[in-house]
PDB file of N, CA and C in Angstrom:
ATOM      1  N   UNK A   1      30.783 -45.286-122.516  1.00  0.00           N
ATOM      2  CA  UNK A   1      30.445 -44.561-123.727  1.00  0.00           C
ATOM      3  C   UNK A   1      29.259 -43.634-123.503  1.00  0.00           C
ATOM      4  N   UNK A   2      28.148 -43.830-122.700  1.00  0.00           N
ATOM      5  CA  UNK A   2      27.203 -43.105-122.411  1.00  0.00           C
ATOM      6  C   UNK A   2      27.510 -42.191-122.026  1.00  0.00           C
ATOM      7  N   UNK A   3      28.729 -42.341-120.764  1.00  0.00           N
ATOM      8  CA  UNK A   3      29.056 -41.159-119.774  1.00  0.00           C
ATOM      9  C   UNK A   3      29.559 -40.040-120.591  1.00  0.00           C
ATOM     10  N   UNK A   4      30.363 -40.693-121.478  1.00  0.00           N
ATOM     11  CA  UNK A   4      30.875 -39.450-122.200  1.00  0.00           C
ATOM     12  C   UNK A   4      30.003 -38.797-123.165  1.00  0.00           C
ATOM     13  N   UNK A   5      29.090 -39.067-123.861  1.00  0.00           N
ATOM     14  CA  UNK A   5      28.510 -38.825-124.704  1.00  0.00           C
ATOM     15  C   UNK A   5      27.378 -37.923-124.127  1.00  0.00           C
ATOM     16  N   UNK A   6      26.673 -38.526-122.603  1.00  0.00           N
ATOM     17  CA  UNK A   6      26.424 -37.272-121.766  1.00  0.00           C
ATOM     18  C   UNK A   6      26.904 -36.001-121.467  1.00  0.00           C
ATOM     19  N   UNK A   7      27.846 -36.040-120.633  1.00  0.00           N
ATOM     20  CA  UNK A   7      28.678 -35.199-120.732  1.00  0.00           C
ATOM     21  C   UNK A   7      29.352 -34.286-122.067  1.00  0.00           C
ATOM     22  N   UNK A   8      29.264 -35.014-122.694  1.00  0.00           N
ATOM     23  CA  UNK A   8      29.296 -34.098-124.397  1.00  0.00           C
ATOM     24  C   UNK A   8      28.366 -33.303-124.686  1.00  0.00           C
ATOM     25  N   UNK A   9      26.753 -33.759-124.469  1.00  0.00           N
ATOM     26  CA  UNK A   9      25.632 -32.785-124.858  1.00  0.00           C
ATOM     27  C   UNK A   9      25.329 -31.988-123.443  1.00  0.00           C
ATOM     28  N   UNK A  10      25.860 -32.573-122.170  1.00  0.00           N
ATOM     29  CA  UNK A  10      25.149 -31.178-121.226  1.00  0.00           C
ATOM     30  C   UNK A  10      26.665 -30.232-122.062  1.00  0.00           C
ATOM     31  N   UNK A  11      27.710 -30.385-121.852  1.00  0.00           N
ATOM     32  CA  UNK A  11      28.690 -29.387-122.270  1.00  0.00           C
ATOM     33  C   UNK A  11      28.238 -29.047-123.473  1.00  0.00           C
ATOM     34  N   UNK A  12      27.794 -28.856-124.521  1.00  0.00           N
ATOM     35  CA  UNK A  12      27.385 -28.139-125.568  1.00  0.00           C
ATOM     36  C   UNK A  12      25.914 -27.711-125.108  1.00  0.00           C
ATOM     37  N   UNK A  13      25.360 -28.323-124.421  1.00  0.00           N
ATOM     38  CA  UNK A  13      24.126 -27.445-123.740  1.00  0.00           C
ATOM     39  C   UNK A  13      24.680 -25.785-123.279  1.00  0.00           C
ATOM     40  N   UNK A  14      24.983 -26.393-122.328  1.00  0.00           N
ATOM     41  CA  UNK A  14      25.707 -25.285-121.217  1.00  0.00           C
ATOM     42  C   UNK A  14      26.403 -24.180-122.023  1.00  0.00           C
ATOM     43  N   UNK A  15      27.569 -24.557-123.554  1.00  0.00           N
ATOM     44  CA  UNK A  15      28.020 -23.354-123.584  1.00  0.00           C
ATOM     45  C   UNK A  15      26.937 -23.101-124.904  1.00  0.00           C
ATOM     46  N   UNK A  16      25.774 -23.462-125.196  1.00  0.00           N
ATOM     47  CA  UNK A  16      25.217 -22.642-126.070  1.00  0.00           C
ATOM     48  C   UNK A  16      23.957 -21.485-125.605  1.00  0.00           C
ATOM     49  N   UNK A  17      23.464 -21.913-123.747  1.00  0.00           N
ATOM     50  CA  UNK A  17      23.360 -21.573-123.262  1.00  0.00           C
ATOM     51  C   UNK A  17      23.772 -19.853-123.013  1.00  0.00           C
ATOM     52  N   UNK A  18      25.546 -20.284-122.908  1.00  0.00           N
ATOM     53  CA  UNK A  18      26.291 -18.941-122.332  1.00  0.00           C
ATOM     54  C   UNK A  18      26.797 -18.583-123.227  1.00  0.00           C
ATOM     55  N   UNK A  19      26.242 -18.538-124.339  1.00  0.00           N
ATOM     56  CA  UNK A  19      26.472 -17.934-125.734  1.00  0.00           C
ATOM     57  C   UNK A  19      25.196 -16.859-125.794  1.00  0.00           C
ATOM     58  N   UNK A  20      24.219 -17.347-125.752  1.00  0.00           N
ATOM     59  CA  UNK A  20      22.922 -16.473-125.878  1.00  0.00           C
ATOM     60  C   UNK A  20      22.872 -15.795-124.605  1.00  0.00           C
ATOM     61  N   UNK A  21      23.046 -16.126-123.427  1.00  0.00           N
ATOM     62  CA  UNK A  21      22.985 -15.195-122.206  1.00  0.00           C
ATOM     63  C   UNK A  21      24.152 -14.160-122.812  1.00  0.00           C
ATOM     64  N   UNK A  22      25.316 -14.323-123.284  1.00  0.00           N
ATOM     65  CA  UNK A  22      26.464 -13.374-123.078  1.00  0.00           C
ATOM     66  C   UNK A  22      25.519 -12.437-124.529  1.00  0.00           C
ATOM     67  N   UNK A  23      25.099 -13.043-125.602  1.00  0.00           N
ATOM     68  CA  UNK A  23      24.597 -12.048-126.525  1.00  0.00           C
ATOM     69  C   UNK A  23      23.458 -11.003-126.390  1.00  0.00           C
ATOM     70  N   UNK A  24      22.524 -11.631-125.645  1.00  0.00           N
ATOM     71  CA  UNK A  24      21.828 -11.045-124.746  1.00  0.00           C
ATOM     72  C   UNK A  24      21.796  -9.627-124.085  1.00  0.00           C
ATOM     73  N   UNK A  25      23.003 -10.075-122.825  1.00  0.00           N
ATOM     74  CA  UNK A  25      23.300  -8.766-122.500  1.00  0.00           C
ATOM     75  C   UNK A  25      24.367  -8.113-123.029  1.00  0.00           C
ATOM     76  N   UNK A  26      24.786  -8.412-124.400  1.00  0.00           N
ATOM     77  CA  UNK A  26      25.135  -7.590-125.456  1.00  0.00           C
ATOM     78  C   UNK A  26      24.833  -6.567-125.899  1.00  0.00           C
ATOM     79  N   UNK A  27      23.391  -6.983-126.187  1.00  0.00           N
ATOM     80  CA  UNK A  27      21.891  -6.355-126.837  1.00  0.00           C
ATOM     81  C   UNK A  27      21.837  -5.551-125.986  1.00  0.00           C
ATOM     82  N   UNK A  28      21.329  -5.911-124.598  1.00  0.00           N
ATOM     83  CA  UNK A  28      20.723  -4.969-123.658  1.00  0.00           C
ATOM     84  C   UNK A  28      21.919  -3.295-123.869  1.00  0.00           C
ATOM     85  N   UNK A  29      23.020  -4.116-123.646  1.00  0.00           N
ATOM     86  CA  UNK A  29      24.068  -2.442-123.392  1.00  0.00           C
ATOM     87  C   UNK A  29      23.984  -1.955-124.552  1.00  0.00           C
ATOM     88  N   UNK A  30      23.994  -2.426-126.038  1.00  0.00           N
ATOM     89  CA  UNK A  30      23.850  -1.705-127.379  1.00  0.00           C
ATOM     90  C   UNK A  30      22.567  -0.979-127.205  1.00  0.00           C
ATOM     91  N   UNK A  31      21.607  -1.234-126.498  1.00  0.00           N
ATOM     92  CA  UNK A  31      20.411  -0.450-126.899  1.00  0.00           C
ATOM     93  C   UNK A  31      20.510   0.728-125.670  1.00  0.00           C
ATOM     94  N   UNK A  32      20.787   0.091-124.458  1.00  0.00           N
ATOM     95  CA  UNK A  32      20.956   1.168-123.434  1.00  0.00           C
ATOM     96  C   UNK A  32      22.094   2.395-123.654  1.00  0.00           C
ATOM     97  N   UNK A  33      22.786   2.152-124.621  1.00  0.00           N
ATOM     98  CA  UNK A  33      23.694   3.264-124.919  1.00  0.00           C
ATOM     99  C   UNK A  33      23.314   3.931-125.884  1.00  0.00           C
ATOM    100  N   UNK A  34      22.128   3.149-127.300  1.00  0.00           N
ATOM    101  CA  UNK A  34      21.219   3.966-128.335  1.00  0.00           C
ATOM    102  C   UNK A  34      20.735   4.711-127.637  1.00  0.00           C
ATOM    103  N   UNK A  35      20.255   4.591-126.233  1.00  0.00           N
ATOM    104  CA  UNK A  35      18.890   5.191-125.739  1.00  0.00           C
ATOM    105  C   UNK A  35      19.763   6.605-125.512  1.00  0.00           C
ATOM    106  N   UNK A  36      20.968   6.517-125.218  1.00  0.00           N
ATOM    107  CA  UNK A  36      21.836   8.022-125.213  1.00  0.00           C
ATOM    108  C   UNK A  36      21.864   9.071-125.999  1.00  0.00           C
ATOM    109  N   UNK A  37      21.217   8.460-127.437  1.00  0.00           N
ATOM    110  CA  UNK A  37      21.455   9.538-128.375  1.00  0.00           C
ATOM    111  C   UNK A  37      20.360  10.785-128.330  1.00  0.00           C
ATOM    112  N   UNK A  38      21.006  11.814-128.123  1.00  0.00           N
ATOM    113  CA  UNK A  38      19.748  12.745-127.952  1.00  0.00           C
ATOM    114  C   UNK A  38      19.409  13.711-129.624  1.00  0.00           C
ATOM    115  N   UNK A  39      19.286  12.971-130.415  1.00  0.00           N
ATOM    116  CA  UNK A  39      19.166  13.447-131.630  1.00  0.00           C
ATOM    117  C   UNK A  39      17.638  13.934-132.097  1.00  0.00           C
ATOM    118  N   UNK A  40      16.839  13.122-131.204  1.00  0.00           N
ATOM    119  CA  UNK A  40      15.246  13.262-131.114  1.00  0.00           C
ATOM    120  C   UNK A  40      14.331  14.403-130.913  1.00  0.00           C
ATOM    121  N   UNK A  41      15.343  14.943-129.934  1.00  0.00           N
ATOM    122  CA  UNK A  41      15.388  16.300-129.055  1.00  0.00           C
ATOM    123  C   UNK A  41      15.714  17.153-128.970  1.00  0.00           C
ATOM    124  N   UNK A  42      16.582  17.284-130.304  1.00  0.00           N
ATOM    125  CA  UNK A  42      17.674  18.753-130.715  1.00  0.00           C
ATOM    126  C   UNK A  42      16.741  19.483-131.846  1.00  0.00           C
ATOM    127  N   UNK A  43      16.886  20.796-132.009  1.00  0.00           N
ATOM    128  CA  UNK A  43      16.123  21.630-132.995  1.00  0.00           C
ATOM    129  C   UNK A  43      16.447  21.675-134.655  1.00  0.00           C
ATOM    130  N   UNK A  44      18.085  21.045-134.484  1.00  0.00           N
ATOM    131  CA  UNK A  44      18.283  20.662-135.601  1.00  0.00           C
ATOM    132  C   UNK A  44      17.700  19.084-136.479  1.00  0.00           C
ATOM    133  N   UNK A  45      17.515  17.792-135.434  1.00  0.00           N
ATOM    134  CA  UNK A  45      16.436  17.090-136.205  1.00  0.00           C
ATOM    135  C   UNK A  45      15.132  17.517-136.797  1.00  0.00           C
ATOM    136  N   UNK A  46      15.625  16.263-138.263  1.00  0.00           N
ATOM    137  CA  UNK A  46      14.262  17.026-139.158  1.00  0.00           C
ATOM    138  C   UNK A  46      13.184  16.133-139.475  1.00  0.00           C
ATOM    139  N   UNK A  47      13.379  14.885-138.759  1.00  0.00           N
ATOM    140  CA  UNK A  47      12.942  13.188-138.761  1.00  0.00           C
ATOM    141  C   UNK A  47      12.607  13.207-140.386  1.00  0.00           C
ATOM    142  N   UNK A  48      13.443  12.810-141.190  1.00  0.00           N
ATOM    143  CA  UNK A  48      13.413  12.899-142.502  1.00  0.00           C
ATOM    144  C   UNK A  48      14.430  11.878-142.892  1.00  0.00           C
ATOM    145  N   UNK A  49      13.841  11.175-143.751  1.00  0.00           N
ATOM    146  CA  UNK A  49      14.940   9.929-143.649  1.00  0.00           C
ATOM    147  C   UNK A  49      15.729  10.458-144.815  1.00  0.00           C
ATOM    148  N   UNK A  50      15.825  11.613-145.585  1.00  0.00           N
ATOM    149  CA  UNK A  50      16.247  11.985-146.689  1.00  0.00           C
ATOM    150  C   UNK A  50      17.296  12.589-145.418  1.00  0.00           C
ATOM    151  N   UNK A  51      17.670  13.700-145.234  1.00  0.00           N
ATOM    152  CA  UNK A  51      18.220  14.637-143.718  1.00  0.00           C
ATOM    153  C   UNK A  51      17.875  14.162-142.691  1.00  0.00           C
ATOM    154  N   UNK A  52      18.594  13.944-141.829  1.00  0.00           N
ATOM    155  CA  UNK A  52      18.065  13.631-140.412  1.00  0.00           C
ATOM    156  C   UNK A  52      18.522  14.905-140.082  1.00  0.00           C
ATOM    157  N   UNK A  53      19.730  15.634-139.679  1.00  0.00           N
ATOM    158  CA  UNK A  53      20.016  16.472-139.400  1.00  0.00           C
ATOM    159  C   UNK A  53      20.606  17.569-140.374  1.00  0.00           C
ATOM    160  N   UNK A  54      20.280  18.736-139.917  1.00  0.00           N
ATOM    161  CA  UNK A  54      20.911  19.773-140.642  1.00  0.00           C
ATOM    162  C   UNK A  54      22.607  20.049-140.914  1.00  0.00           C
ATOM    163  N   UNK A  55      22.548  19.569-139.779  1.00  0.00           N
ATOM    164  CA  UNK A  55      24.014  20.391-138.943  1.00  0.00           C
ATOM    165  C   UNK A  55      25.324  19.385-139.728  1.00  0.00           C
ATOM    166  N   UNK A  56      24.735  17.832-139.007  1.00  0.00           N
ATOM    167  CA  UNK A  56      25.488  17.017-138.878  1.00  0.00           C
ATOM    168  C   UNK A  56      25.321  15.476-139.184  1.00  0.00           C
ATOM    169  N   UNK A  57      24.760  15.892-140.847  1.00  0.00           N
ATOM    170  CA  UNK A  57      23.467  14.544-141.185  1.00  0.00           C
ATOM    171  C   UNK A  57      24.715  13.001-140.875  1.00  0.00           C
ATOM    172  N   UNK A  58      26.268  12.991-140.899  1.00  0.00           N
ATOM    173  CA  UNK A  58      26.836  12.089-141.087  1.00  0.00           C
ATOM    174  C   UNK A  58      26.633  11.049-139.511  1.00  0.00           C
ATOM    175  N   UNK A  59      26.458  11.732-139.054  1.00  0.00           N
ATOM    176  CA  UNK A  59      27.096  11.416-137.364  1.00  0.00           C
ATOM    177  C   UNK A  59      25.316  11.313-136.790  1.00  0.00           C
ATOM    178  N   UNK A  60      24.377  11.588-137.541  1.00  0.00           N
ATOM    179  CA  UNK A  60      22.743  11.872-136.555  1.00  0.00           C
ATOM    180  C   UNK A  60      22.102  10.460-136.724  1.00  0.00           C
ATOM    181  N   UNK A  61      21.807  10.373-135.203  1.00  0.00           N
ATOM    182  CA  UNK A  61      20.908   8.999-134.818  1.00  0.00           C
ATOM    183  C   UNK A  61      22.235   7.993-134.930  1.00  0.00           C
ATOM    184  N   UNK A  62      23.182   8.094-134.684  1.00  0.00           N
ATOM    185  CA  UNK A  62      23.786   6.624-134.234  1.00  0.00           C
ATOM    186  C   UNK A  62      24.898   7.231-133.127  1.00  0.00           C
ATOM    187  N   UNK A  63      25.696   6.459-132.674  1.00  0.00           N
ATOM    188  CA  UNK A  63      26.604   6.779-131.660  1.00  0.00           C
ATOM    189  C   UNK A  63      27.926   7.686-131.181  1.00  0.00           C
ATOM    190  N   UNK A  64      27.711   8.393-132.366  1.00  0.00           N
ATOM    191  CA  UNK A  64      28.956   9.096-132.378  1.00  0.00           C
ATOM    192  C   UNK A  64      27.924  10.692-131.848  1.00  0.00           C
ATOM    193  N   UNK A  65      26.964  10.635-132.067  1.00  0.00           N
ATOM    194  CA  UNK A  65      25.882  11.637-131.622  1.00  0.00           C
ATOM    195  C   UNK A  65      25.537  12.100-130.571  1.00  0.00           C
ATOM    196  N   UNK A  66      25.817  11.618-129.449  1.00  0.00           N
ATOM    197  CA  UNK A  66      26.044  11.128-128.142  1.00  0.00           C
ATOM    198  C   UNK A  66      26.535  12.465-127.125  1.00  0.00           C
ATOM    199  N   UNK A  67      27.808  12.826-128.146  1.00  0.00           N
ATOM    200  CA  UNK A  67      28.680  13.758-127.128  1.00  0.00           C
ATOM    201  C   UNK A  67      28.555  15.015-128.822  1.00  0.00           C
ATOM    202  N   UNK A  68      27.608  15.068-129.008  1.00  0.00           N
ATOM    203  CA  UNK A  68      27.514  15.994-130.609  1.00  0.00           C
ATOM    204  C   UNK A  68      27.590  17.810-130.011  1.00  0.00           C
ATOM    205  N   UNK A  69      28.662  18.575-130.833  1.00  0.00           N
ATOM    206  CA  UNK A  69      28.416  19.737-129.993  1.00  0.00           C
ATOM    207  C   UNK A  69      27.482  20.534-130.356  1.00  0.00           C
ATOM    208  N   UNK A  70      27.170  19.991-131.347  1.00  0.00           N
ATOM    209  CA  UNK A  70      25.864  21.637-131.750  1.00  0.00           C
ATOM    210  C   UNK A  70      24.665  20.528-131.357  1.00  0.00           C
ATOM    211  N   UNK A  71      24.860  20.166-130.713  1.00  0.00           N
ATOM    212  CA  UNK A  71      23.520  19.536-130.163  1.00  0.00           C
ATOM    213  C   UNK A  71      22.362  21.069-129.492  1.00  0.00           C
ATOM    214  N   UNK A  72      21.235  21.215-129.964  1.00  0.00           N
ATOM    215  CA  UNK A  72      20.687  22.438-129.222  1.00  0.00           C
ATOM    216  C   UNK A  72      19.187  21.712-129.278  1.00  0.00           C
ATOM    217  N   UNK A  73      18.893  21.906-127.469  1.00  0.00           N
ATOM    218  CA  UNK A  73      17.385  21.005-127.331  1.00  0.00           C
ATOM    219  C   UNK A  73      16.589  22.111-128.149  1.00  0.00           C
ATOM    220  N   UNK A  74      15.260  21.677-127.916  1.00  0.00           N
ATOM    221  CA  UNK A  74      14.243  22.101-128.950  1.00  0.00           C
ATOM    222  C   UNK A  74      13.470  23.115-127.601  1.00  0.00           C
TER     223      UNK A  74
END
């Protein structure tokens, strides 16, 4: 009865473990692909939380922004 009951908590150890490692580097790629958005840097941001952008307020500062064509640096 021990053995198993061991074996019960390292196995719920282990996968709660590889629950937070896998969410983890979840996080990491969601932010490393935010870091893509070049919305910061275009002449059309207006850092205005009313407008962010002129052009293309629907799509500015999140991921679809990325590959934006009127993107124009500053």
């Amino acid at each position: 009865m021990i053995l198993v009951c061991s074996i019960l908590a390292w196995g719920m150890t282990l996968t709660i473990l590889w629950t937070v490692f896998c969410q983890i580097q979840s996080g990491f790629a969601s932010v490393k692909r935010l870091h893509q958005v070049p919305c910061h840097q275009c002449q059309y941001f207006t850092n205005s939380h009313h407008l962010k952008c002129t052009v293309n307020p629907h799509i500015a500062c999140s991921e679809s922004a990325i590959n934006c064509g009127d993107y124009q640096p500053q």
